[in-house]
Protein backbone atom coordinates (compact mmCIF):
# COMPACT_ATOMS: atom_id res chain seq x y z
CA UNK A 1 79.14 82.09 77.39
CA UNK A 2 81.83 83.36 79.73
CA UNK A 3 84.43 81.62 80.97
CA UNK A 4 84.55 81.52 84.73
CA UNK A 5 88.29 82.10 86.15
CA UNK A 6 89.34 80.05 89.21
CA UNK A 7 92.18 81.17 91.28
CA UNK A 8 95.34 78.95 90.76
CA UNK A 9 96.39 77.13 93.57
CA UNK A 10 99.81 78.48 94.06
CA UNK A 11 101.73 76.07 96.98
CA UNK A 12 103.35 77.90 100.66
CA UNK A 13 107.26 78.60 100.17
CA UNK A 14 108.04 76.02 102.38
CA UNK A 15 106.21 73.28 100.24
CA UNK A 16 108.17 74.72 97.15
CA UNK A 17 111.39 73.85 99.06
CA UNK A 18 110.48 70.46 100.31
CA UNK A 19 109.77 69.61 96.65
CA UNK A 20 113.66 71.37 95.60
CA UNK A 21 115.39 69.34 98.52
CA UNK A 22 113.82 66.50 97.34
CA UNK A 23 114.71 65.68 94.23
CA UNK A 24 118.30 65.17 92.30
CA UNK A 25 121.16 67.67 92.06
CA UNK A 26 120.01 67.50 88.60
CA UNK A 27 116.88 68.36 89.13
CA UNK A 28 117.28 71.01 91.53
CA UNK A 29 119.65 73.27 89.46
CA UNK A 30 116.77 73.09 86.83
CA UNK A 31 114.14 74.22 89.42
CA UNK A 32 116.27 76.68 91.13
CA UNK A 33 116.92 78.63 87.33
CA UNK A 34 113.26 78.18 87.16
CA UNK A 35 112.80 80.45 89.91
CA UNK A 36 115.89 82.69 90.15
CA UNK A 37 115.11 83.63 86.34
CA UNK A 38 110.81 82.88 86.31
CA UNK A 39 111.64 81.38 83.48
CA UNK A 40 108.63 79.19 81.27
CA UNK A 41 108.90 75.53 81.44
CA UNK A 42 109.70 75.65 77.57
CA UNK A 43 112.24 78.31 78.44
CA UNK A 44 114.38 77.02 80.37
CA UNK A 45 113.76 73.76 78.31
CA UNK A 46 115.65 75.52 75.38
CA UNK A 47 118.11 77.78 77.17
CA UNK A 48 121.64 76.87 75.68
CA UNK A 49 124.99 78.24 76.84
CA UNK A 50 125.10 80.37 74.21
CA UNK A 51 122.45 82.03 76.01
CA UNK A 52 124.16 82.32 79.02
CA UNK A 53 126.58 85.75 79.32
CA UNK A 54 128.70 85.41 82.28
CA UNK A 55 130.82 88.56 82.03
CA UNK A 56 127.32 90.79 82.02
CA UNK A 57 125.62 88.42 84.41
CA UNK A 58 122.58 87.66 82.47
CA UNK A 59 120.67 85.09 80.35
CA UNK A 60 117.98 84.98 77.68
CA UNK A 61 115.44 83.51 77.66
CA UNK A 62 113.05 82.79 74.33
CA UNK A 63 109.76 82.44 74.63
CA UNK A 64 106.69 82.12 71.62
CA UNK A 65 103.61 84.74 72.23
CA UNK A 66 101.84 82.88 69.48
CA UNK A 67 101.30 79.21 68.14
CA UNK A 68 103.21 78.89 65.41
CA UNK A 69 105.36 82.61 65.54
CA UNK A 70 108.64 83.84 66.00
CA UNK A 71 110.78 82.81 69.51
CA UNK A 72 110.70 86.42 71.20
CA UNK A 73 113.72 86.80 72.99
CA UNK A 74 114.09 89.03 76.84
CA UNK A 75 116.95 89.58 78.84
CA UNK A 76 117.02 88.08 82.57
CA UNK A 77 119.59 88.80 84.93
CA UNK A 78 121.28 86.94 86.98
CA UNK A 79 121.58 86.90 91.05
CA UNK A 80 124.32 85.65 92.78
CA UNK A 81 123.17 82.25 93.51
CA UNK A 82 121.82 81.72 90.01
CA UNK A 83 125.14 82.80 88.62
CA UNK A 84 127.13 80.36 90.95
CA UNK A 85 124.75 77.34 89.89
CA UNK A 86 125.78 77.70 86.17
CA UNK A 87 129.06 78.96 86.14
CA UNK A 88 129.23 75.76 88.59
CA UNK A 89 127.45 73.31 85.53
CA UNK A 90 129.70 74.87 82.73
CA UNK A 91 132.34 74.13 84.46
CA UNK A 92 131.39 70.22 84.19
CA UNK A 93 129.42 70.48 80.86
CA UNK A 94 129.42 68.23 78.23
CA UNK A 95 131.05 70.23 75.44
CA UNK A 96 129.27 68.26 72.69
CA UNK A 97 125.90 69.37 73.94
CA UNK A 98 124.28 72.89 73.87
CA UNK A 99 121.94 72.96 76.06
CA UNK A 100 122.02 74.06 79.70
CA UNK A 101 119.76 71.21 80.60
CA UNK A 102 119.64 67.88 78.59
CA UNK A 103 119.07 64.00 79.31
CA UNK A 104 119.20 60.85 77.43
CA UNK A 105 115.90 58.77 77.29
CA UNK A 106 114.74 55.80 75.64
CA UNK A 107 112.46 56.70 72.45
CA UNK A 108 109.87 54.13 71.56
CA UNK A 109 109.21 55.52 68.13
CA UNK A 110 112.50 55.02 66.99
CA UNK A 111 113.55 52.49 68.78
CA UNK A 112 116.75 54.07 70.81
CA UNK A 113 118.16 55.60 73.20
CA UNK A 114 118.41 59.83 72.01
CA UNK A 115 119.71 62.71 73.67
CA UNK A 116 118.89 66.27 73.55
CA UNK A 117 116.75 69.16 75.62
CA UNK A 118 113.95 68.90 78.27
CA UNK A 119 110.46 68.51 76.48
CA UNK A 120 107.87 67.78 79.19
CA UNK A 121 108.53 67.20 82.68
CA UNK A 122 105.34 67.38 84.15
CA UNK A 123 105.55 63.80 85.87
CA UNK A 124 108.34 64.81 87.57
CA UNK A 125 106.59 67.46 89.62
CA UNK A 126 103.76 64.87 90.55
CA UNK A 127 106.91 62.11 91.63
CA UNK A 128 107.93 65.16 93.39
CA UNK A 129 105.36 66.35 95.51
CA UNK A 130 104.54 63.03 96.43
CA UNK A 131 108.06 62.53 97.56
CA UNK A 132 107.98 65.54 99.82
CA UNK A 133 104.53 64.82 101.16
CA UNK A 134 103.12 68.10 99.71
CA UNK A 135 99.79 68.78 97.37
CA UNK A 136 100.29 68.57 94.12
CA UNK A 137 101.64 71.90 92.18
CA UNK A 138 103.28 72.17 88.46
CA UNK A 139 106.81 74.08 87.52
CA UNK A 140 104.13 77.27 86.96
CA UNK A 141 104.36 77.68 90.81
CA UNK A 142 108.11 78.39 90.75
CA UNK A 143 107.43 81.19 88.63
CA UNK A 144 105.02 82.24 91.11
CA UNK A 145 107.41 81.79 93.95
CA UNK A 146 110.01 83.71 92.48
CA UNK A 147 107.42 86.74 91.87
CA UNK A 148 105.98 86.84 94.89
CA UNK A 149 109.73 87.13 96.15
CA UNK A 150 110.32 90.23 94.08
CA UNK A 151 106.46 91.52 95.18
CA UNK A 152 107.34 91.10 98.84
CA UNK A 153 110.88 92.98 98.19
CA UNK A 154 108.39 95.85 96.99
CA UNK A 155 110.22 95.59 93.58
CA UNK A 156 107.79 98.04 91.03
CA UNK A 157 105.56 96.04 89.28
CA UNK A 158 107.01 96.78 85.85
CA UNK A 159 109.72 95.79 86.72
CA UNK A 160 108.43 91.93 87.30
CA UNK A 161 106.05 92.34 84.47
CA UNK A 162 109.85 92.88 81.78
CA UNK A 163 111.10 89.79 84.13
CA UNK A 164 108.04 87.72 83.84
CA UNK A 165 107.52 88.09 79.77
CA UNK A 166 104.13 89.70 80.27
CA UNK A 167 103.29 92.03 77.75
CA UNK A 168 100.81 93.75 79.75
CA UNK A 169 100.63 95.28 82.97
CA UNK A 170 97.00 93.98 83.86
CA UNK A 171 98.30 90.35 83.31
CA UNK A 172 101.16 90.56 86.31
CA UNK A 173 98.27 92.08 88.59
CA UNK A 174 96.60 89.10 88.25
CA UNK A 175 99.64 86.72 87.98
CA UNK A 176 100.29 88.24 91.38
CA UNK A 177 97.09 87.69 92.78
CA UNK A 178 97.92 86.95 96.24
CA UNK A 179 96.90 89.63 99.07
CA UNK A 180 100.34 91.88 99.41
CA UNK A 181 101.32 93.18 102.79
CA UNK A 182 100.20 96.49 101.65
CA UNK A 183 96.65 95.78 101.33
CA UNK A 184 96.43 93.73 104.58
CA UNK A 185 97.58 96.45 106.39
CA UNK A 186 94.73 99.07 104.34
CA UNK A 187 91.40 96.26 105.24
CA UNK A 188 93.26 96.47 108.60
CA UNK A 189 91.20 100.17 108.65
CA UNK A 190 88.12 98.44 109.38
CA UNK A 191 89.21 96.41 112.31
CA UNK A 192 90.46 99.64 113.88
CA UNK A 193 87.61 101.53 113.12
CA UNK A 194 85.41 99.12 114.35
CA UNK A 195 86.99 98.75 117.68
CA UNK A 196 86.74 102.21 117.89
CA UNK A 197 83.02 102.48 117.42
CA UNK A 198 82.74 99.81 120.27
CA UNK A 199 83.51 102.50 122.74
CA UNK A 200 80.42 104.90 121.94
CA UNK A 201 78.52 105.44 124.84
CA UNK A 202 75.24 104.75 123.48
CA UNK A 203 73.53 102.19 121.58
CA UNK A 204 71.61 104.64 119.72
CA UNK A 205 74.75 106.20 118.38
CA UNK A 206 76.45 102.91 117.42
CA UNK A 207 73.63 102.26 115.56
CA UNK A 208 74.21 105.79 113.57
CA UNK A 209 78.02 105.41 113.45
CA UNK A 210 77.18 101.82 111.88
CA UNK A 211 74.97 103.56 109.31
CA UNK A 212 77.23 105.96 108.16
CA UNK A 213 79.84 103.52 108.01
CA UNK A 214 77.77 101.29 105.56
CA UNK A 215 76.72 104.20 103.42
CA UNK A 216 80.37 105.28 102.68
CA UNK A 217 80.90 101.81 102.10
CA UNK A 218 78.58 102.00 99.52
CA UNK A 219 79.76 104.79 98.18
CA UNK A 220 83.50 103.40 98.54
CA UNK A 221 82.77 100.08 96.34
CA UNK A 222 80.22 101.79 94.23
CA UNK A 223 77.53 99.81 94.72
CA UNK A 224 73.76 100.89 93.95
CA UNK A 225 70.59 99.48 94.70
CA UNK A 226 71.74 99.19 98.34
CA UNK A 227 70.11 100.63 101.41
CA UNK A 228 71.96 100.13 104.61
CA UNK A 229 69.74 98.93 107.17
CA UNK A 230 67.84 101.31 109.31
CA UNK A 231 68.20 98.81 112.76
């Protein structure tokens, strides 16, 4: 059977931001990277400063295409307020720990207290949202954010696709699935056209005009079976 596709709820900038402001310094310098890089959850989860090039102004970031293969490696780069937030952190880093991002948490399986990278932070966003009085949205939507940044900057689609990870084109278009200025302003054709068919002088020709119109609509989305209506 085929699967039916929903469109993914992806939150208003300003809800993103409420959800940044609220939580910890912490916190916020590990969603900020999320969406100056539109990095992966697991990404950014196992981005180390070794991955982190200062001089060229760029990280990696390694991702798996497949369960079980090889971490595939891309090259992000950094803009100016991602670069101040981590030259900013390795300034104050830990130098016994790697990672870019790591906490200490209480393990129940064995017993103690551990330390190492970010694993799962999906509660977080839900503490989050609730926090800032916003609906519920997951780290996925700061990917979003970021893209829909670089769409409204009218930045060439392959160009976000190499930034995203995608390997296809055809999976951006629909990663970027909200209406662009661009085609606003192109459906905008039909309110002009149709306030200009509300001058005719006759109702006799409206009724023409609005057959014509609905044939080369037909034409135009290439639908068949379809006879515009003769009233």
């Amino acid at each position: 059977m085929p699967v039916e596709r929903k469109v993914k709820y992806v939150p208003p900038k300003d809800d993103v931001l409420k959800v940044i402001c609220a939580a910890d310094p912490d916190t916020q310098d590990y969603l900020w990277t999320i969406v100056l890089t539109m990095g992966r959850m697991g990404e950014i989860n196992r981005l180390t400063w070794q991955d982190v090039d200062f001089e060229n102004r760029q990280v990696v970031l390694y991702t798996r295409k497949k369960k079980g293969g090889h971490l595939t490696p891309r090259v992000v780069p950094m803009p100016e307020m991602l670069y101040r937030l981590l030259l900013h952190r390795c300034e104050q880093k830990d130098h016994s720990k790697p990672w870019v991002f790591w906490h200490r948490h209480w393990d129940p399986r064995k017993g103690m207290w551990v330390e190492g990278p970010f694993k799962d932070r999906k509660r977080i966003m839900a503490t989050l949202c609730r926090k800032a009085g916003v609906k519920y949205f997951r780290f996925h939507a700061l990917r979003h954010l970021g893209a829909s940044m670089l769409e409204r900057g009218q930045v060439p689609i392959g160009d976000i696709q190499r930034i995203l990870g995608h390997e296809n084109r055809t999976t951006t278009e629909i990663y970027l699935h909200s209406i662009g200025e661009s085609q606003r302003k192109a459906m905008s054709v039909f309110d002009r056209e149709m306030m200009a068919d509300s001058h005719t002088d006759s109702h006799t020709e409206k009724a023409k005009d609005s057959a014509e119109v609905a044939k080369s609509l037909i034409l135009l989305v290439g639908l068949e079976g379809l006879e515009p209506s003769a009233n």
